[in-house]
C-alpha atoms as a PDB file:
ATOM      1  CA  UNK A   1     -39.469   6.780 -16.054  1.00  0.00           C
ATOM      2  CA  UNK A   2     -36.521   8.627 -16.793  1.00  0.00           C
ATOM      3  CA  UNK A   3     -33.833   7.551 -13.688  1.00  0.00           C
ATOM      4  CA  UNK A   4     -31.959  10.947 -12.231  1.00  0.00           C
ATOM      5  CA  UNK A   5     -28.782   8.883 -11.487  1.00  0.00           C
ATOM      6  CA  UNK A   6     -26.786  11.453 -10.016  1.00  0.00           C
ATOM      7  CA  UNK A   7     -28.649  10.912  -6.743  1.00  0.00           C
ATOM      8  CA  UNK A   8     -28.035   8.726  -3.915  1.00  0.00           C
ATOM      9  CA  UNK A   9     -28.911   5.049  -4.800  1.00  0.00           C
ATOM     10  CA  UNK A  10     -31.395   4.870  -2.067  1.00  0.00           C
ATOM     11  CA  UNK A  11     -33.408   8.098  -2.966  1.00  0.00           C
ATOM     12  CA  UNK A  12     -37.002   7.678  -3.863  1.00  0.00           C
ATOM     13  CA  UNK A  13     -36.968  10.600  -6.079  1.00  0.00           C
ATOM     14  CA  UNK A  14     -34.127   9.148  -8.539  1.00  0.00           C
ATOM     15  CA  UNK A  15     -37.038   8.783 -11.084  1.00  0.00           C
ATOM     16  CA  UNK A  16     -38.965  11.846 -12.632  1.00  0.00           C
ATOM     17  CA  UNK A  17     -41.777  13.286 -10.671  1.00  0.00           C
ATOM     18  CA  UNK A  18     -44.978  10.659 -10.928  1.00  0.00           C
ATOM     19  CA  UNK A  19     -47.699  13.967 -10.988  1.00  0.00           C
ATOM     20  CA  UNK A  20     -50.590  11.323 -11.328  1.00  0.00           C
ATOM     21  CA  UNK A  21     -49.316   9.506  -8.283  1.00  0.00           C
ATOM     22  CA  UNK A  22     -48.645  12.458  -6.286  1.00  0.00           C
ATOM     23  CA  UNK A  23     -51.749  14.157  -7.143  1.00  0.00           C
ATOM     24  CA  UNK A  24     -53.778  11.450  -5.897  1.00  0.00           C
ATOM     25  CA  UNK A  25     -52.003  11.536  -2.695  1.00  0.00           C
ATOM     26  CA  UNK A  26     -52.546  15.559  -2.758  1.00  0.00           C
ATOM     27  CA  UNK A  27     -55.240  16.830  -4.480  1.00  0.00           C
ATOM     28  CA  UNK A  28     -54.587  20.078  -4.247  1.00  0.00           C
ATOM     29  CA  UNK A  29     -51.198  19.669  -6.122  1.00  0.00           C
ATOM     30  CA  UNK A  30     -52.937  19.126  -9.306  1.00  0.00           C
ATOM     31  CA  UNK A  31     -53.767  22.898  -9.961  1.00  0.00           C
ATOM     32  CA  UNK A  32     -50.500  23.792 -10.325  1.00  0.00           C
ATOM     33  CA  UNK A  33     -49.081  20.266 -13.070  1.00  0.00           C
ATOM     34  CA  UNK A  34     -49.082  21.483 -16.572  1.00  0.00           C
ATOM     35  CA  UNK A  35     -46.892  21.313 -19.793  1.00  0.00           C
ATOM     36  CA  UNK A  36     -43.837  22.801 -19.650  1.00  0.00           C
ATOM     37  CA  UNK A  37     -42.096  24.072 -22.228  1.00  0.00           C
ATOM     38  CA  UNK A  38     -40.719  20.876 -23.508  1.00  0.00           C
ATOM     39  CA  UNK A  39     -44.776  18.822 -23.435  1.00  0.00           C
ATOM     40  CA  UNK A  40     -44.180  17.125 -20.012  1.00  0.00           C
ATOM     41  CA  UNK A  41     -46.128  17.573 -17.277  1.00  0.00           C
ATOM     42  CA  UNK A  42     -44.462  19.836 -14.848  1.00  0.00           C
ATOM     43  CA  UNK A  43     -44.792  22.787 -12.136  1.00  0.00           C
ATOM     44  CA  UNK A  44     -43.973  26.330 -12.459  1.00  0.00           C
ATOM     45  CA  UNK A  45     -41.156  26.325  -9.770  1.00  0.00           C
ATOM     46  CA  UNK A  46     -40.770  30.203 -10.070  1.00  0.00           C
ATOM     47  CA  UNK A  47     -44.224  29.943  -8.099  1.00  0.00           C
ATOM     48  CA  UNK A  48     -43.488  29.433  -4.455  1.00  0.00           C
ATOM     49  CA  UNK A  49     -46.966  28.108  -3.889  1.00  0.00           C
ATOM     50  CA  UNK A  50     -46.271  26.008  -6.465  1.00  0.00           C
ATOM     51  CA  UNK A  51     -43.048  24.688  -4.847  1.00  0.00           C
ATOM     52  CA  UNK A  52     -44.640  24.401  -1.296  1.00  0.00           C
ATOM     53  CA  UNK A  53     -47.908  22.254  -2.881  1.00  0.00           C
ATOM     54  CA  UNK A  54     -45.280  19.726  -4.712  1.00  0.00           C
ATOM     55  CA  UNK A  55     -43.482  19.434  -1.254  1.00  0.00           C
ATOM     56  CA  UNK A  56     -46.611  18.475   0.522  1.00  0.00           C
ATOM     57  CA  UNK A  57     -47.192  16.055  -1.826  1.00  0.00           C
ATOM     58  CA  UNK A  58     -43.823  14.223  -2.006  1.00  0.00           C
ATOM     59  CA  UNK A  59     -43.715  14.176   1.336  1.00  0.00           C
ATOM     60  CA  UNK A  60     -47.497  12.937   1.683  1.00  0.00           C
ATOM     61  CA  UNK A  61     -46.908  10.234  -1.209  1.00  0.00           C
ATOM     62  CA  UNK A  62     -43.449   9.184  -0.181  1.00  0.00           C
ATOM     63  CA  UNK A  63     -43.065   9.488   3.885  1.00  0.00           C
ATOM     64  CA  UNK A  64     -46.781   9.585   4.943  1.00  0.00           C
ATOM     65  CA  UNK A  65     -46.395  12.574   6.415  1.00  0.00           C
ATOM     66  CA  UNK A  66     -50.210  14.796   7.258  1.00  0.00           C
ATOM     67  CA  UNK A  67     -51.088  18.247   7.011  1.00  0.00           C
ATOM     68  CA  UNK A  68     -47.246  19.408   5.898  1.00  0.00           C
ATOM     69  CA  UNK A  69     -47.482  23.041   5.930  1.00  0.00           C
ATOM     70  CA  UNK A  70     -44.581  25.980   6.592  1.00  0.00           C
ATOM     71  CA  UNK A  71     -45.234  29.639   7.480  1.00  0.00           C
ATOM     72  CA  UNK A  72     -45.014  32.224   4.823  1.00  0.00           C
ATOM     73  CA  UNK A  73     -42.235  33.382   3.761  1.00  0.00           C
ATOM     74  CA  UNK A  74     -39.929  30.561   5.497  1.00  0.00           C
ATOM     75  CA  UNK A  75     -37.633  28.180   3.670  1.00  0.00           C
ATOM     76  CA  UNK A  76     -39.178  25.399   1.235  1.00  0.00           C
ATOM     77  CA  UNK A  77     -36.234  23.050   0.819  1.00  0.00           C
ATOM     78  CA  UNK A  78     -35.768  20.431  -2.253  1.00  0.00           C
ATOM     79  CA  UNK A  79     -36.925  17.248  -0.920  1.00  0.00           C
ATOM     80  CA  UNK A  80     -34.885  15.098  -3.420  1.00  0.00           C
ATOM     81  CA  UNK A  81     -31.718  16.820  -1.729  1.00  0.00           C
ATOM     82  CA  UNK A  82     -32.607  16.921   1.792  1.00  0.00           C
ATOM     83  CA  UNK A  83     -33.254  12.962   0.976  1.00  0.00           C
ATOM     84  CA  UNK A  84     -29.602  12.918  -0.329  1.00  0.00           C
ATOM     85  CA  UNK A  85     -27.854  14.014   2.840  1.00  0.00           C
ATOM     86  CA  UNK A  86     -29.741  11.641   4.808  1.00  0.00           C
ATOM     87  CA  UNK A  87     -29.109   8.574   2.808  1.00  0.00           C
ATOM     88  CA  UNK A  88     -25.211   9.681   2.793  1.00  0.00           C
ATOM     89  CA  UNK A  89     -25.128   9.778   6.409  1.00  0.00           C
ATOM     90  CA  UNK A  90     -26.659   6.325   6.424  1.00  0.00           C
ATOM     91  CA  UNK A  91     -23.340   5.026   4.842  1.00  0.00           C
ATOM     92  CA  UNK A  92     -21.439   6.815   7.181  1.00  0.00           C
ATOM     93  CA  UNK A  93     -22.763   5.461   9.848  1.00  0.00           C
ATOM     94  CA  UNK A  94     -22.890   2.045   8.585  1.00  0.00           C
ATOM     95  CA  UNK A  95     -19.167   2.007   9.018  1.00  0.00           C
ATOM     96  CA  UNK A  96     -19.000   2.744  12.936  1.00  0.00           C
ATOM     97  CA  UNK A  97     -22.753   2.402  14.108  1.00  0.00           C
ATOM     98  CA  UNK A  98     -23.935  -0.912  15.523  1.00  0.00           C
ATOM     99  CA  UNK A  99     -26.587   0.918  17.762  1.00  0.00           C
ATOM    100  CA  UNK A 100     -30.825   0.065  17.318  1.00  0.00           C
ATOM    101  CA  UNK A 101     -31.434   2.963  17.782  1.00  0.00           C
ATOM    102  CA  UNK A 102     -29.470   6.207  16.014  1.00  0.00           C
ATOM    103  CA  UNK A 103     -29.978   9.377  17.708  1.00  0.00           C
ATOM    104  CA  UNK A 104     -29.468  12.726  15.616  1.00  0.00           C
ATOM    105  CA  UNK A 105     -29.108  16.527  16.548  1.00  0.00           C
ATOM    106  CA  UNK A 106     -30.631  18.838  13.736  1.00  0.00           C
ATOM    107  CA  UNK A 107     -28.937  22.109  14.183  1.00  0.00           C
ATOM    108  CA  UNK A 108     -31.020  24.701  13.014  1.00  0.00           C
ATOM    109  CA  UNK A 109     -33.837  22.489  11.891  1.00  0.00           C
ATOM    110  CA  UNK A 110     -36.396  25.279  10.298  1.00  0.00           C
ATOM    111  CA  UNK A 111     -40.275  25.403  10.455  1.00  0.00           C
ATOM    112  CA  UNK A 112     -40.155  22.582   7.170  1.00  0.00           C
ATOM    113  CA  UNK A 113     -38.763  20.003   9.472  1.00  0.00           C
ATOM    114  CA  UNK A 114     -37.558  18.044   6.365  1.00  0.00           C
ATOM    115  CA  UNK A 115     -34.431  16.004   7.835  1.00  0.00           C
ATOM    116  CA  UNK A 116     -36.083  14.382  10.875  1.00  0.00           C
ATOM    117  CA  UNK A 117     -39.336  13.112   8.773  1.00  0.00           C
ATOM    118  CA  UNK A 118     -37.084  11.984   6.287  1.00  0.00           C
ATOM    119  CA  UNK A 119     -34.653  10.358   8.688  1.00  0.00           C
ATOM    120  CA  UNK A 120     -37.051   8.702  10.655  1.00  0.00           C
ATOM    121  CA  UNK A 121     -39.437   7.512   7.561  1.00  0.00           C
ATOM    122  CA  UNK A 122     -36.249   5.893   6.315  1.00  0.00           C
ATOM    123  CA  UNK A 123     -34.262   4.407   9.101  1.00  0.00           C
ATOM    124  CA  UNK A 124     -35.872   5.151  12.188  1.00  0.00           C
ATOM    125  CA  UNK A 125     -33.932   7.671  13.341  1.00  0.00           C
ATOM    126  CA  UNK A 126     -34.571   9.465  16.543  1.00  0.00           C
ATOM    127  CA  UNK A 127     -34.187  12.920  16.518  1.00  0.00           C
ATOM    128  CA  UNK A 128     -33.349  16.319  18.541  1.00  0.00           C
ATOM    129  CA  UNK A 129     -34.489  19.445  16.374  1.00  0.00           C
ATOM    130  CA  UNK A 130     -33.106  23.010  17.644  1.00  0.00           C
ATOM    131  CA  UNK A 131     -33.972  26.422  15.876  1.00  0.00           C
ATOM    132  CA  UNK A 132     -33.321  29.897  17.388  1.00  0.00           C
ATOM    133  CA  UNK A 133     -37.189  30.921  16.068  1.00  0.00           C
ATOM    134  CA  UNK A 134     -40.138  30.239  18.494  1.00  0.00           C
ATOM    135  CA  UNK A 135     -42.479  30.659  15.432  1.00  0.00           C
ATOM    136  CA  UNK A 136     -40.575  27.800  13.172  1.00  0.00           C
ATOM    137  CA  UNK A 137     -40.493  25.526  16.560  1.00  0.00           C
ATOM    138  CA  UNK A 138     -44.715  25.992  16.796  1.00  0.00           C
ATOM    139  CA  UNK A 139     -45.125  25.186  13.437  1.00  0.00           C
ATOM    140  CA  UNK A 140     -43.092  21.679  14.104  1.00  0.00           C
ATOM    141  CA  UNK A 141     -44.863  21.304  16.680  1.00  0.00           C
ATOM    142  CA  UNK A 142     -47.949  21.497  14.950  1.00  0.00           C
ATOM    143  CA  UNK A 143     -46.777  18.742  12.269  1.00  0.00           C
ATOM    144  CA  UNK A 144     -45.665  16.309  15.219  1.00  0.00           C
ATOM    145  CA  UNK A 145     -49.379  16.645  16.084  1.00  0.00           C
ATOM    146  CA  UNK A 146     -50.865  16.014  13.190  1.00  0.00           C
ATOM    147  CA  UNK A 147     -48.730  12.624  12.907  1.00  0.00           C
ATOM    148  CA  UNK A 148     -48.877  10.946  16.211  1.00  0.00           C
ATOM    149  CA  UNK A 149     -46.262   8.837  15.466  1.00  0.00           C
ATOM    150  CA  UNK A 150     -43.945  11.467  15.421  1.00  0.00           C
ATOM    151  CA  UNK A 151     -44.386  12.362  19.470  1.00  0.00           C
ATOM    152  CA  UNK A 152     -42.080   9.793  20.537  1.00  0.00           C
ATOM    153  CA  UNK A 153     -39.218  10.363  17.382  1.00  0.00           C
ATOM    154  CA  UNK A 154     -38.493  13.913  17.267  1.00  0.00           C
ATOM    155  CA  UNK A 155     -38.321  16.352  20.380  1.00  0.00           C
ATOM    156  CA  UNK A 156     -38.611  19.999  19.557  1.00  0.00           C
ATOM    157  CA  UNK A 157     -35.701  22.389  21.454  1.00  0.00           C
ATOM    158  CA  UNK A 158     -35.278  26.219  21.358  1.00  0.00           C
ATOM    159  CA  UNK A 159     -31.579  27.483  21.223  1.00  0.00           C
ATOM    160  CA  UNK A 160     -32.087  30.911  23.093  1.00  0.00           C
ATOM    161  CA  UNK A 161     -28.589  31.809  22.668  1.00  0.00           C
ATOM    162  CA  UNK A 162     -28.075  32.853  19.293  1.00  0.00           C
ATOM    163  CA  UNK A 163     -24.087  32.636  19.841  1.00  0.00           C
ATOM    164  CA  UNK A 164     -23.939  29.345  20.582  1.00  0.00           C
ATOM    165  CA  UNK A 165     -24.528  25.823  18.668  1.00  0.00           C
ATOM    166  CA  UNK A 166     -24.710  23.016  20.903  1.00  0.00           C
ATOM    167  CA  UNK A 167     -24.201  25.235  24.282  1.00  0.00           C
ATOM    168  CA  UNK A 168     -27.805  25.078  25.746  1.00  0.00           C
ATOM    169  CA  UNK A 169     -28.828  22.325  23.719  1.00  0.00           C
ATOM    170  CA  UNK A 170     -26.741  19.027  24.373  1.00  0.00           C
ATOM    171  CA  UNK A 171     -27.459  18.054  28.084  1.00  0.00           C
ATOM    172  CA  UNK A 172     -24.548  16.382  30.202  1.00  0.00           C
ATOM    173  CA  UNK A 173     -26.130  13.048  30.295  1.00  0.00           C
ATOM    174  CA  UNK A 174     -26.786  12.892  26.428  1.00  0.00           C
ATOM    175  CA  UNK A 175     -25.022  10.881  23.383  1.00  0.00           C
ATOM    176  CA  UNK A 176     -25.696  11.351  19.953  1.00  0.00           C
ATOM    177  CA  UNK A 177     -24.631   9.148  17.621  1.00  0.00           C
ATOM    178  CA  UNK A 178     -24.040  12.086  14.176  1.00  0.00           C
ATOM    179  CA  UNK A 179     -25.364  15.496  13.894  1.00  0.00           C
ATOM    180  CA  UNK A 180     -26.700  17.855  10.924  1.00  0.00           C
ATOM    181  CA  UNK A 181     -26.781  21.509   9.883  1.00  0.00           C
ATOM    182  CA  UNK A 182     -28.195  23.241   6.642  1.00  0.00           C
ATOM    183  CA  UNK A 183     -26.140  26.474   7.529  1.00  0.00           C
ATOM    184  CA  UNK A 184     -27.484  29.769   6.182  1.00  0.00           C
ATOM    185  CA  UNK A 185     -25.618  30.123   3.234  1.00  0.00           C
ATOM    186  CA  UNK A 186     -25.210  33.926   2.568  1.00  0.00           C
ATOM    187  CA  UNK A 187     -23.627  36.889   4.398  1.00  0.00           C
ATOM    188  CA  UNK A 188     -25.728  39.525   3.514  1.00  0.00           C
ATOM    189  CA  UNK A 189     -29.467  40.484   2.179  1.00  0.00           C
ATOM    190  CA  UNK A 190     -27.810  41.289  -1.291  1.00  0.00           C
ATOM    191  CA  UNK A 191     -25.755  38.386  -1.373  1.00  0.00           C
ATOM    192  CA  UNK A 192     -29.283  36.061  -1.040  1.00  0.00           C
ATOM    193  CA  UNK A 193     -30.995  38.564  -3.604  1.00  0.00           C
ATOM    194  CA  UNK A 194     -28.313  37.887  -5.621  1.00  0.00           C
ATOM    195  CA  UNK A 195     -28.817  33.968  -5.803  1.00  0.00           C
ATOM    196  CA  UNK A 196     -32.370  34.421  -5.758  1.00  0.00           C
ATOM    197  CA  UNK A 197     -31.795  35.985  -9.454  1.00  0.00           C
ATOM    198  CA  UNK A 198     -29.454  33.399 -10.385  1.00  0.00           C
ATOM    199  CA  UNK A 199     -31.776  30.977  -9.390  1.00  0.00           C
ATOM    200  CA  UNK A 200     -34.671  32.206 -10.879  1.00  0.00           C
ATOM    201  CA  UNK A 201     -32.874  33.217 -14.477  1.00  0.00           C
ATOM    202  CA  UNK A 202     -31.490  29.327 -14.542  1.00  0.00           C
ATOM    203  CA  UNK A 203     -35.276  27.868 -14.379  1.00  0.00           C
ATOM    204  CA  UNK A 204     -36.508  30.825 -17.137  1.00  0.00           C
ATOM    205  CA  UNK A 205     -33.792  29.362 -19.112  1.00  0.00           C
ATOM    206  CA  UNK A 206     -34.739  25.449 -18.564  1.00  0.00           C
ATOM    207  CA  UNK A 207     -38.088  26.640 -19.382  1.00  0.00           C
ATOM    208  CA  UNK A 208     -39.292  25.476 -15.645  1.00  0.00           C
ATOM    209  CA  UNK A 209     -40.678  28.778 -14.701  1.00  0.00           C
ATOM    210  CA  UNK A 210     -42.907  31.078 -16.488  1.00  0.00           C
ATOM    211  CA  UNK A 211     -40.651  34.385 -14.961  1.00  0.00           C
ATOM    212  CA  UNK A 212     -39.554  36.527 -17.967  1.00  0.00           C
ATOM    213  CA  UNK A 213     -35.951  37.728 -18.726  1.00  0.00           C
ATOM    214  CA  UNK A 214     -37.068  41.163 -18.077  1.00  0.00           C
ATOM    215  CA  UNK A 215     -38.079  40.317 -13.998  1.00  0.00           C
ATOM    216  CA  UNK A 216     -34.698  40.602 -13.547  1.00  0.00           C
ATOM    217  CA  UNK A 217     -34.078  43.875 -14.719  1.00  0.00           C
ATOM    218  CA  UNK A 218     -36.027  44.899 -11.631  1.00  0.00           C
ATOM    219  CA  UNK A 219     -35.569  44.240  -7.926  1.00  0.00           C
ATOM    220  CA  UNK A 220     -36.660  41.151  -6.910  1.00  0.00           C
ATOM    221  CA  UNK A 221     -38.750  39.438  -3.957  1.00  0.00           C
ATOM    222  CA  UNK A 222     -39.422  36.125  -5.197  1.00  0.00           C
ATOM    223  CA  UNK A 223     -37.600  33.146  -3.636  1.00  0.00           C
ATOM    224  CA  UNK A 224     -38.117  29.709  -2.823  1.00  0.00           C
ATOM    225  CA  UNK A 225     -38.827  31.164   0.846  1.00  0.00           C
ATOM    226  CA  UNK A 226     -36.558  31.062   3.591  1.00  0.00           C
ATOM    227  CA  UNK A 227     -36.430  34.475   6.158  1.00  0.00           C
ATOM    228  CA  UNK A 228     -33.184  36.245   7.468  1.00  0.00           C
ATOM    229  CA  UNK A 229     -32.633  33.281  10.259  1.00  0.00           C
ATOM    230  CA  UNK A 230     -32.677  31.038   7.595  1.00  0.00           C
ATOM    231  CA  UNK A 231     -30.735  32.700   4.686  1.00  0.00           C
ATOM    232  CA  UNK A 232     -28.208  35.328   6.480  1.00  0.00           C
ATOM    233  CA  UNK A 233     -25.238  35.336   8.743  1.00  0.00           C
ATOM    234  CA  UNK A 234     -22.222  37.266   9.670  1.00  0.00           C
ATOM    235  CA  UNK A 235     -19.531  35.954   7.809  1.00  0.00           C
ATOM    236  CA  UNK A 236     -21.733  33.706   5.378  1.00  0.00           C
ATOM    237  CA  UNK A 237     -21.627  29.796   5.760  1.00  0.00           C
ATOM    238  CA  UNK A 238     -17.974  29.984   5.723  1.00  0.00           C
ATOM    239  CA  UNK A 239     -18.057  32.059   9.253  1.00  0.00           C
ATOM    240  CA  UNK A 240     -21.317  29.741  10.717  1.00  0.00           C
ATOM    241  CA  UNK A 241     -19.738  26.372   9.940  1.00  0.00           C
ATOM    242  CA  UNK A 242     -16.319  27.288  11.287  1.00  0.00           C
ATOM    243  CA  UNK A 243     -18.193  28.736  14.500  1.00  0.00           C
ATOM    244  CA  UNK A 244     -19.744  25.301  14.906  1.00  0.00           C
ATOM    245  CA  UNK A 245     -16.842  23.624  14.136  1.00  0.00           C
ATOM    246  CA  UNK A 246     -14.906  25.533  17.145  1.00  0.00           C
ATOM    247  CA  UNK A 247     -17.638  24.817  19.659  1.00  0.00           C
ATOM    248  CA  UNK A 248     -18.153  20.838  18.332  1.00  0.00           C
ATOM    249  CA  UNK A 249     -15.360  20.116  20.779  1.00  0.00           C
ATOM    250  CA  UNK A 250     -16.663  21.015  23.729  1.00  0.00           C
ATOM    251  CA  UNK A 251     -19.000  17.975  23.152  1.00  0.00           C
ATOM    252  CA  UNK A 252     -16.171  15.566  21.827  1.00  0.00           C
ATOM    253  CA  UNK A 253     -17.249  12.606  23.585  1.00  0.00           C
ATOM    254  CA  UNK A 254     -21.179  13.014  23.686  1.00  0.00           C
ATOM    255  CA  UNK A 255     -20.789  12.661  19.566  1.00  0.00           C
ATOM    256  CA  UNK A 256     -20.112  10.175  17.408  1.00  0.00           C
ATOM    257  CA  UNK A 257     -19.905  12.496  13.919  1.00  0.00           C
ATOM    258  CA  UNK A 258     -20.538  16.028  13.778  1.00  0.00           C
ATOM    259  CA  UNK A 259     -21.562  17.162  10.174  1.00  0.00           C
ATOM    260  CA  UNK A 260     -22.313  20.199   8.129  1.00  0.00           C
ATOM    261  CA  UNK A 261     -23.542  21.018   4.618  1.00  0.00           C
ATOM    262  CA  UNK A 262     -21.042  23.159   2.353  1.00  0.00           C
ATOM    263  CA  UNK A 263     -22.716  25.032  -0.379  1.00  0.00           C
ATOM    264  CA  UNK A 264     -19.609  26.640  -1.443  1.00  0.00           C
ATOM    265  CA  UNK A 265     -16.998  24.741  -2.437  1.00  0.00           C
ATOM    266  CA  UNK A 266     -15.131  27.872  -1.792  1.00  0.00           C
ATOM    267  CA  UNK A 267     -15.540  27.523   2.140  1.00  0.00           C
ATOM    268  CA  UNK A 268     -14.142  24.347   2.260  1.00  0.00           C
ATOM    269  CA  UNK A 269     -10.250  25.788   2.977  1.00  0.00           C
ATOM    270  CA  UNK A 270     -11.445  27.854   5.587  1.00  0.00           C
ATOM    271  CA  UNK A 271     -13.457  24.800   7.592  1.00  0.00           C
ATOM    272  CA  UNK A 272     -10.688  22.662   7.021  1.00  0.00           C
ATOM    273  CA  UNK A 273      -8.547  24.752   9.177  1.00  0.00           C
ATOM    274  CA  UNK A 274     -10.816  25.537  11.164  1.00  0.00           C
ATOM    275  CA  UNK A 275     -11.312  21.267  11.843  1.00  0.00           C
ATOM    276  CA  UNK A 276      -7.235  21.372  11.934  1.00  0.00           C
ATOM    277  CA  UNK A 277      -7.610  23.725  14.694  1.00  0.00           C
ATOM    278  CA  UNK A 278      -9.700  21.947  17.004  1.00  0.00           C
ATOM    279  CA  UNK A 279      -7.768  18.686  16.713  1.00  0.00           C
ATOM    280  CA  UNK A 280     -10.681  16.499  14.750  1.00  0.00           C
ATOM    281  CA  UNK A 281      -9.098  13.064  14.621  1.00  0.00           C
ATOM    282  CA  UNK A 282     -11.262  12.161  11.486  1.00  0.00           C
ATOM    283  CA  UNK A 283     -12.289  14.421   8.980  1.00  0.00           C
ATOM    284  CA  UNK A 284     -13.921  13.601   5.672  1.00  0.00           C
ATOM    285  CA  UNK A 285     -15.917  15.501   2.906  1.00  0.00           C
ATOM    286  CA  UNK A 286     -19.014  13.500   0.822  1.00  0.00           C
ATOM    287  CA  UNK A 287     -19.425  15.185  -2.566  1.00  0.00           C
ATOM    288  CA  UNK A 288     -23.449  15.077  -3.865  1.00  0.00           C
ATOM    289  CA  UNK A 289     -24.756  16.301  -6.826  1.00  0.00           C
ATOM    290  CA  UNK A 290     -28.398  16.917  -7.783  1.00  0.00           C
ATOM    291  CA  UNK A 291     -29.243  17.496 -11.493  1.00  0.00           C
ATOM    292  CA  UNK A 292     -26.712  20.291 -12.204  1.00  0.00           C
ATOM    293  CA  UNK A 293     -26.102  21.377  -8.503  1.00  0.00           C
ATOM    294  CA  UNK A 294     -23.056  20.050  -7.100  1.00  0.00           C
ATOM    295  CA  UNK A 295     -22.914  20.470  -2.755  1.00  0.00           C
ATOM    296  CA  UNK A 296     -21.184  18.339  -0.125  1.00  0.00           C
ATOM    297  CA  UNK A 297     -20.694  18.256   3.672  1.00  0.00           C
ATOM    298  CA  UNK A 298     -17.902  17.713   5.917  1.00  0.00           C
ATOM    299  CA  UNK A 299     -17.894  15.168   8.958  1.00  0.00           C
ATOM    300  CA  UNK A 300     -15.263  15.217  11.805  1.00  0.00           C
ATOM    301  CA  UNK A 301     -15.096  12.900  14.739  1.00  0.00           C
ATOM    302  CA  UNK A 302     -12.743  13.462  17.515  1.00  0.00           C
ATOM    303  CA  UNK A 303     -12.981  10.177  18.754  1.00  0.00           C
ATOM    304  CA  UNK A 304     -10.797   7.184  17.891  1.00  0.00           C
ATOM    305  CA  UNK A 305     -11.501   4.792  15.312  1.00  0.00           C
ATOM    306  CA  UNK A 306     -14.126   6.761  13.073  1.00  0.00           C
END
């Protein structure tokens, strides 16, 4: 199998996708594996059905997670690179974590739940999941029930404040040893159109989706899911990040690292002064690349000796 070695050591998914593996795990993956363009069995990732079915089955075949299922039209991450940020957190907190037990905050977890049944496959991890959306919370919910092991690992909260971060969701009395965000990257609807194009025009080119050149002549509504909670805010990441970085310390002692993703390498002057601002006392930035996507995320402690 041909290794992807750009990802983290400890990813299952450094190898090329096993379809014969997975589809035995989920049947109902196998409609959508045929040649590509190049002869090798493949999916049509232009298809978001397509996308979601390959996502049930990784996470069926690789994390024994049942009945994995989002609503439509909400975000269908890349499991291979939600895997990545976990495992890189791992090494961070290898270097100040002695605890049995790690407890993480997921800010703004989504309906796919990704992180936490990664996380806790992988290391145990117990986690806090918030999300503004009732409907993305229900549909958590509903995978916690369908894997009874879950009820005890991840506990579901609603941030009714859409202002605030951590306000409303860290109680007095609680410690967390890191926390995680997937911000939403874009600042407007035509900004995500935008990199829904780009997105789609780069797999025409690799020959990994079956979308013609000429779909993009006209407006599009295809993504890889993902609604306006998900995808949009004021100001773009650059303005959500630095928001969360201004409210992180409030809750300086209750956190061992606070962390963010950074999609735009671009964004990363503004965070940083937003992080010199506050008075983080440790600040670092872990670069990860999958295939030809480079992304990263900043972690800032404002405690002494991380």
């Amino acid at each position: 199998m041909q290794t992807k070695s750009v990802l983290h050591p400890r990813n299952q998914h450094r190898e090329r996708y096993d379809f014969d593996a997975l589809i035995v795990s989920s049947p109902k993956l196998a409609c959508h594996v045929k040649p590509n363009a190049f002869g090798d069995a493949s999916i049509d990732f232009g298809n978001p059905q397509a996308v979601i079915a390959l996502n049930k089955a990784l996470l069926t075949h690789h994390y024994h997670v049942k009945d994995w299922h989002i609503p439509t039209h909400y975000l269908c991450p890349p499991i291979p690179g939600r895997a990545d940020y976990i495992h890189y957190l791992a090494d961070l907190l290898g270097k100040t974590n002695h605890n049995k037990t790690v407890h993480v905050l997921d800010i703004g977890m989504g309906a796919n739940m990704v992180y936490p049944l990664i996380g806790n496959f992988e290391y145990g991890w117990q986690f806090v999941g918030t999300d503004i959306d009732v409907r993305a919370l229900e549909n958590a919910n509903a995978i916690i029930i369908a894997n009874s092991n879950l009820a005890s690992e991840i506990e579901l909260r609603l941030q009714t404040n859409t202002s605030h971060y951590f306000k409303g969701v860290i109680q007095a009395d609680e410690h967390y040893d890191i926390t995680m965000c997937n911000p939403p990257f874009h600042a407007s609807f035509a900004e995500a159109e935008a990199g829904t194009r780009r997105k789609l025009k780069g797999l025409a080119n690799k020959g990994l989706s079956s979308i013609k050149k000429k779909t993009f002549k006209q407006p599009t509504t295809l993504n890889f899911g993902g609604n306006v909670n998900e995808l949009i805010y004021t100001g773009g990441e650059e303005g959500f990040v630095c928001g969360l970085v201004a409210e992180s310390k409030t809750f300086a002692t209750q956190v061992g690292w606070f962390t963010s993703l950074i999609s735009k390498e671009s964004s990363l002057p503004a965070v940083y002064r937003a992080l010199k601002q506050a008075g983080a006392l440790s600040i670092t930035t872990i670069d990860m690349t999958q295939g030809q996507k480079k992304s990263r995320f900043v972690a800032w402690s404002f405690l002494k000796n991380y």
